[in-house]
PDB file of N, CA and C in Angstrom:
ATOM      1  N   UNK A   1     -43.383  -2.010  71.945  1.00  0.00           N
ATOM      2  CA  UNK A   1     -42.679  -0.894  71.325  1.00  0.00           C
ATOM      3  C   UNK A   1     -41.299  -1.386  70.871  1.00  0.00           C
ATOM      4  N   UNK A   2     -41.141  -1.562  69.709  1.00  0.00           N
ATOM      5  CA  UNK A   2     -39.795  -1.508  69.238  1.00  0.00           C
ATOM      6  C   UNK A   2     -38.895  -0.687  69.061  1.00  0.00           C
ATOM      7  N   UNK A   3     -37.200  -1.076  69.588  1.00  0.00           N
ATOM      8  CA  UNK A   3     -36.235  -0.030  69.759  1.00  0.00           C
ATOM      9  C   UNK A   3     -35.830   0.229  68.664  1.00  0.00           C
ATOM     10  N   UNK A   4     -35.679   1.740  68.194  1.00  0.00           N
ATOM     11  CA  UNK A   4     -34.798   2.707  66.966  1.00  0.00           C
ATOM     12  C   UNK A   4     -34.158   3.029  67.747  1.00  0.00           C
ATOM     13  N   UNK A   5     -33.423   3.946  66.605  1.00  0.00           N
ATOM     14  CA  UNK A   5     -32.543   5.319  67.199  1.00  0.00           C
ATOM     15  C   UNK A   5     -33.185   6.208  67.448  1.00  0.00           C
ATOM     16  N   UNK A   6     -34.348   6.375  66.968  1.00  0.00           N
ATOM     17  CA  UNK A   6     -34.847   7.757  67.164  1.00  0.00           C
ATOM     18  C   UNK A   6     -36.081   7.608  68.912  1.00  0.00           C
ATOM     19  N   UNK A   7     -36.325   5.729  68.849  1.00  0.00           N
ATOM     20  CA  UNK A   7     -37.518   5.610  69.832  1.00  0.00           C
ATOM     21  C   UNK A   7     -36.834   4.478  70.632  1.00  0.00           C
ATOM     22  N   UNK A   8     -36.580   4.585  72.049  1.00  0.00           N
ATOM     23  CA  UNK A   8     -35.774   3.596  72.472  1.00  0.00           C
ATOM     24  C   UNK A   8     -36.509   3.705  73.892  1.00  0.00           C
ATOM     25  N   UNK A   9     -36.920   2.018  74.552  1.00  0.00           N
ATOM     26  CA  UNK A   9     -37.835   2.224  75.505  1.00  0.00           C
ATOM     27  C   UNK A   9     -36.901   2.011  77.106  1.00  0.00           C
ATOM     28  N   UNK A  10     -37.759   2.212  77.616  1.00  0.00           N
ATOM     29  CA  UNK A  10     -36.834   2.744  79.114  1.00  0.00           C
ATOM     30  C   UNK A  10     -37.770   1.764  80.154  1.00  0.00           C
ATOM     31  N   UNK A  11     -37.000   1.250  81.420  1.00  0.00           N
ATOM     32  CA  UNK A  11     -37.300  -0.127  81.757  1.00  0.00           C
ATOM     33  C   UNK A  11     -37.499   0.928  83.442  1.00  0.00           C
ATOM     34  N   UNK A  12     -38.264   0.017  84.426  1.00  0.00           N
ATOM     35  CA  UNK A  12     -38.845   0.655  85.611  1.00  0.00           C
ATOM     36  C   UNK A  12     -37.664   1.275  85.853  1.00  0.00           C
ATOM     37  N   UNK A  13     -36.344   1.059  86.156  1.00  0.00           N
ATOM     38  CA  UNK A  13     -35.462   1.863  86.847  1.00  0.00           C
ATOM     39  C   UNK A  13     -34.722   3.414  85.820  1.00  0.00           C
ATOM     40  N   UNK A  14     -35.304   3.360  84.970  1.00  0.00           N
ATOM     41  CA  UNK A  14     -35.204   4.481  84.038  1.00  0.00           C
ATOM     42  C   UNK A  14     -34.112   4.674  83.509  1.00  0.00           C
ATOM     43  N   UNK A  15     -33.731   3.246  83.348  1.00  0.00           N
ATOM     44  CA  UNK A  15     -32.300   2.551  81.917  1.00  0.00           C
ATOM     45  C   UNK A  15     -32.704   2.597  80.919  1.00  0.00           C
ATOM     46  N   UNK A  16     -31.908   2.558  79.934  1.00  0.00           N
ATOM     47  CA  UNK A  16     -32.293   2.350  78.444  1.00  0.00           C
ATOM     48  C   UNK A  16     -32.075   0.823  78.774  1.00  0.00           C
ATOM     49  N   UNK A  17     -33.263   0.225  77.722  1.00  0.00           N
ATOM     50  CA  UNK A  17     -32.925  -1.045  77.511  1.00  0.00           C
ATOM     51  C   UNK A  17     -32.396  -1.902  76.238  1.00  0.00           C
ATOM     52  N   UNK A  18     -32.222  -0.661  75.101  1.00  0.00           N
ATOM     53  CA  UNK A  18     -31.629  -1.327  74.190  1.00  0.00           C
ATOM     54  C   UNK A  18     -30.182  -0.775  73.573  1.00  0.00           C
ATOM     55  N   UNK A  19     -29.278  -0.658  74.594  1.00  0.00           N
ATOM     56  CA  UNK A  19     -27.896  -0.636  75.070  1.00  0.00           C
ATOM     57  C   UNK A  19     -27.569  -1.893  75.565  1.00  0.00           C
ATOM     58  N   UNK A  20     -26.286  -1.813  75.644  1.00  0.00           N
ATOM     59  CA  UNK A  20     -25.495  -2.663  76.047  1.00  0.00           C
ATOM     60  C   UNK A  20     -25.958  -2.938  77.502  1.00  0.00           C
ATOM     61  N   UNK A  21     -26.170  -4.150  78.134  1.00  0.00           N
ATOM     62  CA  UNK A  21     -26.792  -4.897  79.419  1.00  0.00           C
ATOM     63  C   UNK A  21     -25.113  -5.208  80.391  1.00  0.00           C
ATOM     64  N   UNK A  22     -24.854  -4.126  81.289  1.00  0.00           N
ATOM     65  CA  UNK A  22     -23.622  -4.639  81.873  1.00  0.00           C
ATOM     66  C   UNK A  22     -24.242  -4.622  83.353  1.00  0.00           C
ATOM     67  N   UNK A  23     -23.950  -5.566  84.218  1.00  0.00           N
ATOM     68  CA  UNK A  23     -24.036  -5.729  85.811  1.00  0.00           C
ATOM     69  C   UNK A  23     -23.981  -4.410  86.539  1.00  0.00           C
ATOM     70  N   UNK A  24     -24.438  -4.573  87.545  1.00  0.00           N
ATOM     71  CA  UNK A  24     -24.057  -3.625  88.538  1.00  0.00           C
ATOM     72  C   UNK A  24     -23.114  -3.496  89.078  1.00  0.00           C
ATOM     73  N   UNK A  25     -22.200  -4.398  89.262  1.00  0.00           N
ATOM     74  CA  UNK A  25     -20.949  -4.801  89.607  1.00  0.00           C
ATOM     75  C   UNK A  25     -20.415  -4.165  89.143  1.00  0.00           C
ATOM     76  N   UNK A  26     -20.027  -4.523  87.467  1.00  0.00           N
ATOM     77  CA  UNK A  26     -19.190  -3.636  86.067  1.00  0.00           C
ATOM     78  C   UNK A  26     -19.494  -2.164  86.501  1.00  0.00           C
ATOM     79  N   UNK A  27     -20.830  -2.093  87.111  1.00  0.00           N
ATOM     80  CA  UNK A  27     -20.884  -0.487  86.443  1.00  0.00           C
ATOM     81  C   UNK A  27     -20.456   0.328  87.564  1.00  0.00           C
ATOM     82  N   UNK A  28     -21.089  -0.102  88.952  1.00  0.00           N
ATOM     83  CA  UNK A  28     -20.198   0.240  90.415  1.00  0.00           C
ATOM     84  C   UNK A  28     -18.617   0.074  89.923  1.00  0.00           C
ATOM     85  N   UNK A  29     -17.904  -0.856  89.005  1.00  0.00           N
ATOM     86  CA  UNK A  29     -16.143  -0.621  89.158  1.00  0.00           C
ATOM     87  C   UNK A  29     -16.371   0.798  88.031  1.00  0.00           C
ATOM     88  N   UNK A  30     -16.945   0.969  87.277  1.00  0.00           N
ATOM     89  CA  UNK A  30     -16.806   1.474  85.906  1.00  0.00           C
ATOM     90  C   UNK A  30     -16.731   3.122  86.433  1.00  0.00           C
ATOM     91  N   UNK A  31     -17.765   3.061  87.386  1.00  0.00           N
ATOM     92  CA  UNK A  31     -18.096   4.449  88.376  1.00  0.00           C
ATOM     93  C   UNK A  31     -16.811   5.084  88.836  1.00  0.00           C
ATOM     94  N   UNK A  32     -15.939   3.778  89.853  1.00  0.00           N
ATOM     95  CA  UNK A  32     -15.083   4.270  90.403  1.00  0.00           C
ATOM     96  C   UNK A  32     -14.112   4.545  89.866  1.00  0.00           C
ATOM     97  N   UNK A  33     -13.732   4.312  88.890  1.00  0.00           N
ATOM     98  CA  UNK A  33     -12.563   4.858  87.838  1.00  0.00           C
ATOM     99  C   UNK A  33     -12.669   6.134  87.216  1.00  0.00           C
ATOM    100  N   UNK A  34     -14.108   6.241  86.931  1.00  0.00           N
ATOM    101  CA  UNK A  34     -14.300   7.822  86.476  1.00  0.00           C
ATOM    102  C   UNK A  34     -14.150   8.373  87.723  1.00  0.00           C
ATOM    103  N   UNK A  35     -14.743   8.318  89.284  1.00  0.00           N
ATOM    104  CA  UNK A  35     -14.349   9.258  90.229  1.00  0.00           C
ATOM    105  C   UNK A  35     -12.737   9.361  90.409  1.00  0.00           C
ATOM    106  N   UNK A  36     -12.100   8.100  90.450  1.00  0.00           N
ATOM    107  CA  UNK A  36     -10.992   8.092  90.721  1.00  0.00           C
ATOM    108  C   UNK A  36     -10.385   9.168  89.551  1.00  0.00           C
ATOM    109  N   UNK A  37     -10.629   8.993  88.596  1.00  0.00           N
ATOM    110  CA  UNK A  37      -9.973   9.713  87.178  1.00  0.00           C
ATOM    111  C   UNK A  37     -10.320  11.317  87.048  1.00  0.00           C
ATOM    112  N   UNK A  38     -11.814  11.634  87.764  1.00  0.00           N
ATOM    113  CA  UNK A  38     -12.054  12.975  87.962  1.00  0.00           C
ATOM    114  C   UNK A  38     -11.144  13.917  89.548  1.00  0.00           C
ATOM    115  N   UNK A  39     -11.375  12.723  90.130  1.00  0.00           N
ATOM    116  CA  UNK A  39     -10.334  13.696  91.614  1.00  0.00           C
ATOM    117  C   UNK A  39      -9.057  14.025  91.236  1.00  0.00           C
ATOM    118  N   UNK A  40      -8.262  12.669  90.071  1.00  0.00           N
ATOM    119  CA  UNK A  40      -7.135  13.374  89.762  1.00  0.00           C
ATOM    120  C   UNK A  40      -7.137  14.546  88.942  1.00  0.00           C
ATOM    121  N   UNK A  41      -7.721  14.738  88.218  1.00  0.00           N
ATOM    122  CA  UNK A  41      -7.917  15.896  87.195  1.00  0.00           C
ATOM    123  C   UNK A  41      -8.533  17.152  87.738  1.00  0.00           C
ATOM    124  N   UNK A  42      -8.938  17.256  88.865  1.00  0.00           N
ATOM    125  CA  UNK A  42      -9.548  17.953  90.276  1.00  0.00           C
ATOM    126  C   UNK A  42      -8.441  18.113  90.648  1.00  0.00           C
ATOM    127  N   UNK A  43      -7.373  17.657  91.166  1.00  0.00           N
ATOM    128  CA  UNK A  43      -6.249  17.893  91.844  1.00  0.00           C
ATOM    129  C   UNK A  43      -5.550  18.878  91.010  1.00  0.00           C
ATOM    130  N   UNK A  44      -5.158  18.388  89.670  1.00  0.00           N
ATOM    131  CA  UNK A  44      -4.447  18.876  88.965  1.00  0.00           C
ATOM    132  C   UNK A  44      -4.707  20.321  88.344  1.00  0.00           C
ATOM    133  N   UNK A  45      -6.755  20.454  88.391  1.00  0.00           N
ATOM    134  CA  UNK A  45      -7.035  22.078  87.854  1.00  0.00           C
ATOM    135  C   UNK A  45      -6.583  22.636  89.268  1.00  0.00           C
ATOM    136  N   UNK A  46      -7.157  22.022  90.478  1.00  0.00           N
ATOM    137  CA  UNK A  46      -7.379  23.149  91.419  1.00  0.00           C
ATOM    138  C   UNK A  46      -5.624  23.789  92.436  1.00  0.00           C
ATOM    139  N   UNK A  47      -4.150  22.750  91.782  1.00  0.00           N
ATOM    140  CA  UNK A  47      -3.327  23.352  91.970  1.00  0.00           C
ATOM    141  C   UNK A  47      -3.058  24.375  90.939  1.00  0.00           C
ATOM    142  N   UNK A  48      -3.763  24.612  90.061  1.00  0.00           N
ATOM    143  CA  UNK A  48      -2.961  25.574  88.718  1.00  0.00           C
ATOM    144  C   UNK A  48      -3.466  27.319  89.061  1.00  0.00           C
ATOM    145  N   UNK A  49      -2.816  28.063  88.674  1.00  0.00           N
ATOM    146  CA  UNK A  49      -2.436  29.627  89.376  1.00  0.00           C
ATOM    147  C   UNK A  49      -3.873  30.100  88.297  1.00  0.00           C
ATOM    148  N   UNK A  50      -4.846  29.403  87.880  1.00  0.00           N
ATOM    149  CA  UNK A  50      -5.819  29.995  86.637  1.00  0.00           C
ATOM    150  C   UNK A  50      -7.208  29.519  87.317  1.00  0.00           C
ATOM    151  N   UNK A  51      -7.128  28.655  88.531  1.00  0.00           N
ATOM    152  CA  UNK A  51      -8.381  28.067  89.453  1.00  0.00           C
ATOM    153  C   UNK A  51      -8.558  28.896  90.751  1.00  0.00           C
ATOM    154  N   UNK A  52      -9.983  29.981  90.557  1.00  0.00           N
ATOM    155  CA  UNK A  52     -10.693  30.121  91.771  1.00  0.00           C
ATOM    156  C   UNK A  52     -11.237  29.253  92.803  1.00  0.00           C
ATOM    157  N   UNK A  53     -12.073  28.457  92.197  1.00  0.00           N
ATOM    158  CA  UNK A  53     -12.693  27.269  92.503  1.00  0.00           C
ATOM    159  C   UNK A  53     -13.088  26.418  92.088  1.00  0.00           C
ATOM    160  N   UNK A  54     -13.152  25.397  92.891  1.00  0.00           N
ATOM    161  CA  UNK A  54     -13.474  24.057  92.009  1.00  0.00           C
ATOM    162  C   UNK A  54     -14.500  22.761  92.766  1.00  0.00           C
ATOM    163  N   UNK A  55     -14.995  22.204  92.274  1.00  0.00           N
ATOM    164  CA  UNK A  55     -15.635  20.970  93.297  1.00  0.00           C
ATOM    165  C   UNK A  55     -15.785  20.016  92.629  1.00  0.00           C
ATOM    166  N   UNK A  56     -15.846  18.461  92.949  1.00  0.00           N
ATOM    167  CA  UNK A  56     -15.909  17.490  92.376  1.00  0.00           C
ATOM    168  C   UNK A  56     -16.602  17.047  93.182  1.00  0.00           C
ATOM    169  N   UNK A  57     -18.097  16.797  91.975  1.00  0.00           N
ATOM    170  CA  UNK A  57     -19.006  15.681  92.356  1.00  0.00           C
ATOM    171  C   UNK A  57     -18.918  15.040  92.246  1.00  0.00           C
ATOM    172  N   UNK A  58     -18.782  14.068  93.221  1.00  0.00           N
ATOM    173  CA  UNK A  58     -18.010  12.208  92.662  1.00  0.00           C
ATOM    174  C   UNK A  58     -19.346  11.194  93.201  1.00  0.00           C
ATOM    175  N   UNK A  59     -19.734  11.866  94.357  1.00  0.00           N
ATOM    176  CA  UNK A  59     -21.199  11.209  94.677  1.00  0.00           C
ATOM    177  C   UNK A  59     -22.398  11.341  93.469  1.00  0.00           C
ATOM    178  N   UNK A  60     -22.544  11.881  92.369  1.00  0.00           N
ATOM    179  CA  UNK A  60     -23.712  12.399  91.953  1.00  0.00           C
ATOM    180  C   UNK A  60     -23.843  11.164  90.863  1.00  0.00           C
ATOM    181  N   UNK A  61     -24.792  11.218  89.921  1.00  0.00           N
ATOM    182  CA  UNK A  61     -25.249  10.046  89.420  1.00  0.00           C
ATOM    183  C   UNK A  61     -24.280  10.176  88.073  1.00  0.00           C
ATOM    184  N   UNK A  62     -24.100  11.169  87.477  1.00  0.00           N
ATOM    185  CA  UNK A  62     -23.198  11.233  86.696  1.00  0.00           C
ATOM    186  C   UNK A  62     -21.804  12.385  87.636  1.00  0.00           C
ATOM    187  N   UNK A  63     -20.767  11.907  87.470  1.00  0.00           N
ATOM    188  CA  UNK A  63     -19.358  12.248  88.429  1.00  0.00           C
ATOM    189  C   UNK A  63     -19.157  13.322  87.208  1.00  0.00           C
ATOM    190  N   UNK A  64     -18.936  14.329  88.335  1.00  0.00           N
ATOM    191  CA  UNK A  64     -18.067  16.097  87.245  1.00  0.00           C
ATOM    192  C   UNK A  64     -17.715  16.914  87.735  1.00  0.00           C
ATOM    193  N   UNK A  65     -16.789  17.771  87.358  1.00  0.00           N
ATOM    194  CA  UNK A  65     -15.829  18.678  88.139  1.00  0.00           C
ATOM    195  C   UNK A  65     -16.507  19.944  87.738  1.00  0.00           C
ATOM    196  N   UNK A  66     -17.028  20.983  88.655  1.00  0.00           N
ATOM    197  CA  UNK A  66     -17.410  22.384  88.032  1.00  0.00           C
ATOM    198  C   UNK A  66     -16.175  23.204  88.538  1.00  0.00           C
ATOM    199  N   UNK A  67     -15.916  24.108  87.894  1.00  0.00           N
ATOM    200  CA  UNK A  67     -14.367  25.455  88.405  1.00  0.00           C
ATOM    201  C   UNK A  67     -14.655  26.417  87.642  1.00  0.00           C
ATOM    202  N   UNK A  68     -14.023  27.292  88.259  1.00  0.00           N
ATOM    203  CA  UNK A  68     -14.422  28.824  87.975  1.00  0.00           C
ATOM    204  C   UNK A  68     -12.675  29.096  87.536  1.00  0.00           C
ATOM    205  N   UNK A  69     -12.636  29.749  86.971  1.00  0.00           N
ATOM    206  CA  UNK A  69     -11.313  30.455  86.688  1.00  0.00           C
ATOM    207  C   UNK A  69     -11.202  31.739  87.407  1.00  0.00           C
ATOM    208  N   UNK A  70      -9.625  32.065  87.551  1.00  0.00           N
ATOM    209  CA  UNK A  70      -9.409  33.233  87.962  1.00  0.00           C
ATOM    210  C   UNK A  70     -10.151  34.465  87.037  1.00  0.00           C
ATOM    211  N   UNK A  71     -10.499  34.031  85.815  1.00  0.00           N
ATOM    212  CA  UNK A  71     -10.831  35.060  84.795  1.00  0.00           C
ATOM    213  C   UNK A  71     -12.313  35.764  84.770  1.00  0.00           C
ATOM    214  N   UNK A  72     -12.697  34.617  85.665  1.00  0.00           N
ATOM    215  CA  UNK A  72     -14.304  34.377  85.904  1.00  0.00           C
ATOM    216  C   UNK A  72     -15.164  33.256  84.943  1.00  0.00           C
ATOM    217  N   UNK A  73     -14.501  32.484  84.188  1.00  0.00           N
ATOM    218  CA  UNK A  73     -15.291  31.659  83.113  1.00  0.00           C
ATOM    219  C   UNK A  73     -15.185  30.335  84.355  1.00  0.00           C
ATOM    220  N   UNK A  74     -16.137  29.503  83.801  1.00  0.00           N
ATOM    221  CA  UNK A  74     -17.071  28.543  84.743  1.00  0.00           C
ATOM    222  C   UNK A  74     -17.006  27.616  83.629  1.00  0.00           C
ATOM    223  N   UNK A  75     -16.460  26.230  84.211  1.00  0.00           N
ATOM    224  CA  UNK A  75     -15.977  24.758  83.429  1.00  0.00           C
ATOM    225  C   UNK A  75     -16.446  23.933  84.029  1.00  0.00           C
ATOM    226  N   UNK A  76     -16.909  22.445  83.182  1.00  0.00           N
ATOM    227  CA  UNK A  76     -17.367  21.517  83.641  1.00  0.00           C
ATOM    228  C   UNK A  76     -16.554  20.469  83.147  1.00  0.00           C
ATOM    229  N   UNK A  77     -15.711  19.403  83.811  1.00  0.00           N
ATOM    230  CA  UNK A  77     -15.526  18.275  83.317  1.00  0.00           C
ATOM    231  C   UNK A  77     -16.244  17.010  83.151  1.00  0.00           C
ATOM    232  N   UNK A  78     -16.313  16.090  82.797  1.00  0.00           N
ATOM    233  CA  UNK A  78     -16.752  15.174  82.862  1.00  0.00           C
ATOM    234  C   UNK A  78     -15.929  13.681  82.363  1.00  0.00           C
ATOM    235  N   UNK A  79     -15.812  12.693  83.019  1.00  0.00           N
ATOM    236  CA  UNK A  79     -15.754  11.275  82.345  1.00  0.00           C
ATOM    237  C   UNK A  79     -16.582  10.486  81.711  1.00  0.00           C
ATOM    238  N   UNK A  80     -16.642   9.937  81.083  1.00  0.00           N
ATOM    239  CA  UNK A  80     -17.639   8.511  80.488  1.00  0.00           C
ATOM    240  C   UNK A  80     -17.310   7.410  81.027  1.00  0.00           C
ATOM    241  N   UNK A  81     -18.143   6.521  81.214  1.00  0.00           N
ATOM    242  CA  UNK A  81     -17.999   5.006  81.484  1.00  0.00           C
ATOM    243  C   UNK A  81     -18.815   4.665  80.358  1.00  0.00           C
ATOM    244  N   UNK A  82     -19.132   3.259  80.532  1.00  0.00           N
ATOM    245  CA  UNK A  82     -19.474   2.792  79.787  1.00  0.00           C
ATOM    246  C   UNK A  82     -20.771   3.447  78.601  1.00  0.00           C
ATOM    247  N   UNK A  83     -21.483   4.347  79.400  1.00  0.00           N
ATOM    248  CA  UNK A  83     -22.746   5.366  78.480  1.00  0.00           C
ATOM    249  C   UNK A  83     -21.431   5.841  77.715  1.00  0.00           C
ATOM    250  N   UNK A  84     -20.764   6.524  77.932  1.00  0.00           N
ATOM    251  CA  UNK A  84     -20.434   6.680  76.823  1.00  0.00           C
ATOM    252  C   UNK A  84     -19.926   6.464  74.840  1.00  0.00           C
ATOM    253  N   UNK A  85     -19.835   5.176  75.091  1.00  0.00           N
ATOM    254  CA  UNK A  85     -19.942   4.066  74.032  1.00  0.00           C
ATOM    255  C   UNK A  85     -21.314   4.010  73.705  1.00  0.00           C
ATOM    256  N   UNK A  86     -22.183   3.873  74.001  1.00  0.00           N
ATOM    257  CA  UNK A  86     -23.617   3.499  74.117  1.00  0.00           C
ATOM    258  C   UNK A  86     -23.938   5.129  73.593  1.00  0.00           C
ATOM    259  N   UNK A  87     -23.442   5.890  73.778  1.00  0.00           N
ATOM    260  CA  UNK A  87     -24.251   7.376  73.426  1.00  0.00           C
ATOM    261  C   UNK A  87     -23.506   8.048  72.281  1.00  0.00           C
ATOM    262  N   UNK A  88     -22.262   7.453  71.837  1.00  0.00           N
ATOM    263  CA  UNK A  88     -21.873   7.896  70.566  1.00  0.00           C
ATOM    264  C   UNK A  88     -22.419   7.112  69.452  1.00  0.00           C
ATOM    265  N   UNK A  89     -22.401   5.622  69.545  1.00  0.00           N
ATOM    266  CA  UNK A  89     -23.225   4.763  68.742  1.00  0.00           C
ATOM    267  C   UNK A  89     -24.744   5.141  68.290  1.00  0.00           C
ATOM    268  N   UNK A  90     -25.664   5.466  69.588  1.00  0.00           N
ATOM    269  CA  UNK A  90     -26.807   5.843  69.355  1.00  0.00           C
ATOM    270  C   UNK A  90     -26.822   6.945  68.478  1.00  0.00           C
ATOM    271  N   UNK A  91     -25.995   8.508  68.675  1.00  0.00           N
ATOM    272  CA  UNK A  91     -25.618   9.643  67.895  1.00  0.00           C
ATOM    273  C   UNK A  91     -25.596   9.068  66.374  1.00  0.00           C
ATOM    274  N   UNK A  92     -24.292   8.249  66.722  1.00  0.00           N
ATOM    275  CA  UNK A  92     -23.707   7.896  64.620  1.00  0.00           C
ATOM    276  C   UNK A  92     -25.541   7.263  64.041  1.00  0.00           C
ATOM    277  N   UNK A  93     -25.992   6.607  64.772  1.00  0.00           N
ATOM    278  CA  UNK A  93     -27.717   5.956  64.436  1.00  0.00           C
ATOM    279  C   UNK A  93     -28.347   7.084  63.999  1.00  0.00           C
ATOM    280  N   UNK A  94     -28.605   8.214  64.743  1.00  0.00           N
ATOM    281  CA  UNK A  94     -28.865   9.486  64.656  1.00  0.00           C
ATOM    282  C   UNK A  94     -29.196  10.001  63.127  1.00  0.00           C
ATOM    283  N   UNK A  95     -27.555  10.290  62.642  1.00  0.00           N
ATOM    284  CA  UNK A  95     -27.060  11.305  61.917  1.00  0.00           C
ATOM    285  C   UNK A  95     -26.874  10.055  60.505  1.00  0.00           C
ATOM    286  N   UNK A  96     -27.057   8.802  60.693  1.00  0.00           N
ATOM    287  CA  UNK A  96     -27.244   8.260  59.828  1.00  0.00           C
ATOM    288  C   UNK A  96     -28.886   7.819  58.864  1.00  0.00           C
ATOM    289  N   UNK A  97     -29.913   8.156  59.814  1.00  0.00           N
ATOM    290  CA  UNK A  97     -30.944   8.011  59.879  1.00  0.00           C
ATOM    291  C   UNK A  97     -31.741   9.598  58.689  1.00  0.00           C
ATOM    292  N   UNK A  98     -31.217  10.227  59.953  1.00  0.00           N
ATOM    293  CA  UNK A  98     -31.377  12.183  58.989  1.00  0.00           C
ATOM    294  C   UNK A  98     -30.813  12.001  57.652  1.00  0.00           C
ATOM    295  N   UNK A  99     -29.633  11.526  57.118  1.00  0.00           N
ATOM    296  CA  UNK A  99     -29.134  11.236  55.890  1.00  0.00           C
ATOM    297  C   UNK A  99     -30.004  11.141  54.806  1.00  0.00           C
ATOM    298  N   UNK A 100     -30.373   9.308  55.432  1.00  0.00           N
ATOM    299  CA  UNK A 100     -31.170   8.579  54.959  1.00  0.00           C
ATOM    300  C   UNK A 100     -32.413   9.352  54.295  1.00  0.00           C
ATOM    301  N   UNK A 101     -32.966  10.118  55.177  1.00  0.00           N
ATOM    302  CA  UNK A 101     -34.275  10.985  55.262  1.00  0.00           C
ATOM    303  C   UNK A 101     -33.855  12.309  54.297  1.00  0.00           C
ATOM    304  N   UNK A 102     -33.028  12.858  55.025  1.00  0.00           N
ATOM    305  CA  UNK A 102     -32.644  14.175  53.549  1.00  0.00           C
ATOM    306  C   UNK A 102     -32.532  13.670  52.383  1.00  0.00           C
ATOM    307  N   UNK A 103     -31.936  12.106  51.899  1.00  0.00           N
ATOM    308  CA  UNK A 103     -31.669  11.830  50.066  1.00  0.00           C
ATOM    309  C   UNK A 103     -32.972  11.328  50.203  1.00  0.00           C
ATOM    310  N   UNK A 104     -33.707  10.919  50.992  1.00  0.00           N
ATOM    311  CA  UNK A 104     -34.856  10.572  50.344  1.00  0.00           C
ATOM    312  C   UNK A 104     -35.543  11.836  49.630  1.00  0.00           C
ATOM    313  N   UNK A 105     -35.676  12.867  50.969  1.00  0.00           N
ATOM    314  CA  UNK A 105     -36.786  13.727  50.091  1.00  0.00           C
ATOM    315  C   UNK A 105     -36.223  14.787  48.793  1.00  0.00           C
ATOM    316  N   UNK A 106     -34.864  14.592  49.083  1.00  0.00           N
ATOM    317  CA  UNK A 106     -33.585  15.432  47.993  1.00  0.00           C
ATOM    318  C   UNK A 106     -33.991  14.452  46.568  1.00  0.00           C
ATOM    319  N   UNK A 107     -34.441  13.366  46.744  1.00  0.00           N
ATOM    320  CA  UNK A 107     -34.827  12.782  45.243  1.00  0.00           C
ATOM    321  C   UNK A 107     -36.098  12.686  45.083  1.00  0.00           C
ATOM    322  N   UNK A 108     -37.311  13.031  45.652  1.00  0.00           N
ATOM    323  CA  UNK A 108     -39.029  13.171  45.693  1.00  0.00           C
ATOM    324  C   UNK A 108     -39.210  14.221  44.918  1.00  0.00           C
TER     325      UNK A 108
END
């Protein structure tokens, strides 16, 4: 099976495999910077006079802050590591592809 944008194959541990190939190492430090970077930003909603509640998943496979406002509206933060590079690239592949495909059939 060859990798597109639109068909991209996924390896036993249920990675993409035609992304960028970084260690486990890289990606264990890459992790801890987004937790580290979400607790501060956790700190900072859950002192403000507009936070009911808040929790930061820092254990979970992707790290994110859910909070409720005093108002009652319900927020999610999130960081990127390295997927994130890897998932805007794939997107621009995306929306360049549909293009491609709309002038085609826009001139048929």
């Amino acid at each position: 099976m060859s990798a597109s944008p639109l068909n991209f194959e996924v390896n036993n541990n249920g990675n993409r495999t035609n992304g960028p190939r970084v260690s486990k190492k890289v990606r264990e430090a890459q992790k801890k910077d987004v937790v580290k970077t979400l607790r501060s930003i956790a700190k900072s909603i859950a002192s403000s006079r507009w936070c009911s509640s808040i929790e930061c998943r820092a254990k979970a496979k992707v790290p994110i802050i859910n909070f409720v406002t005093s108002f009652g509206v319900e927020g999610d933060v999130g960081c990127s590591g390295s997927m994130g590079v890897d998932t805007s690239d794939y997107s621009s592949k995306l929306v360049k592809v549909r293009r491609r495909r709309e002038a085609k059939s826009a001139t048929s």
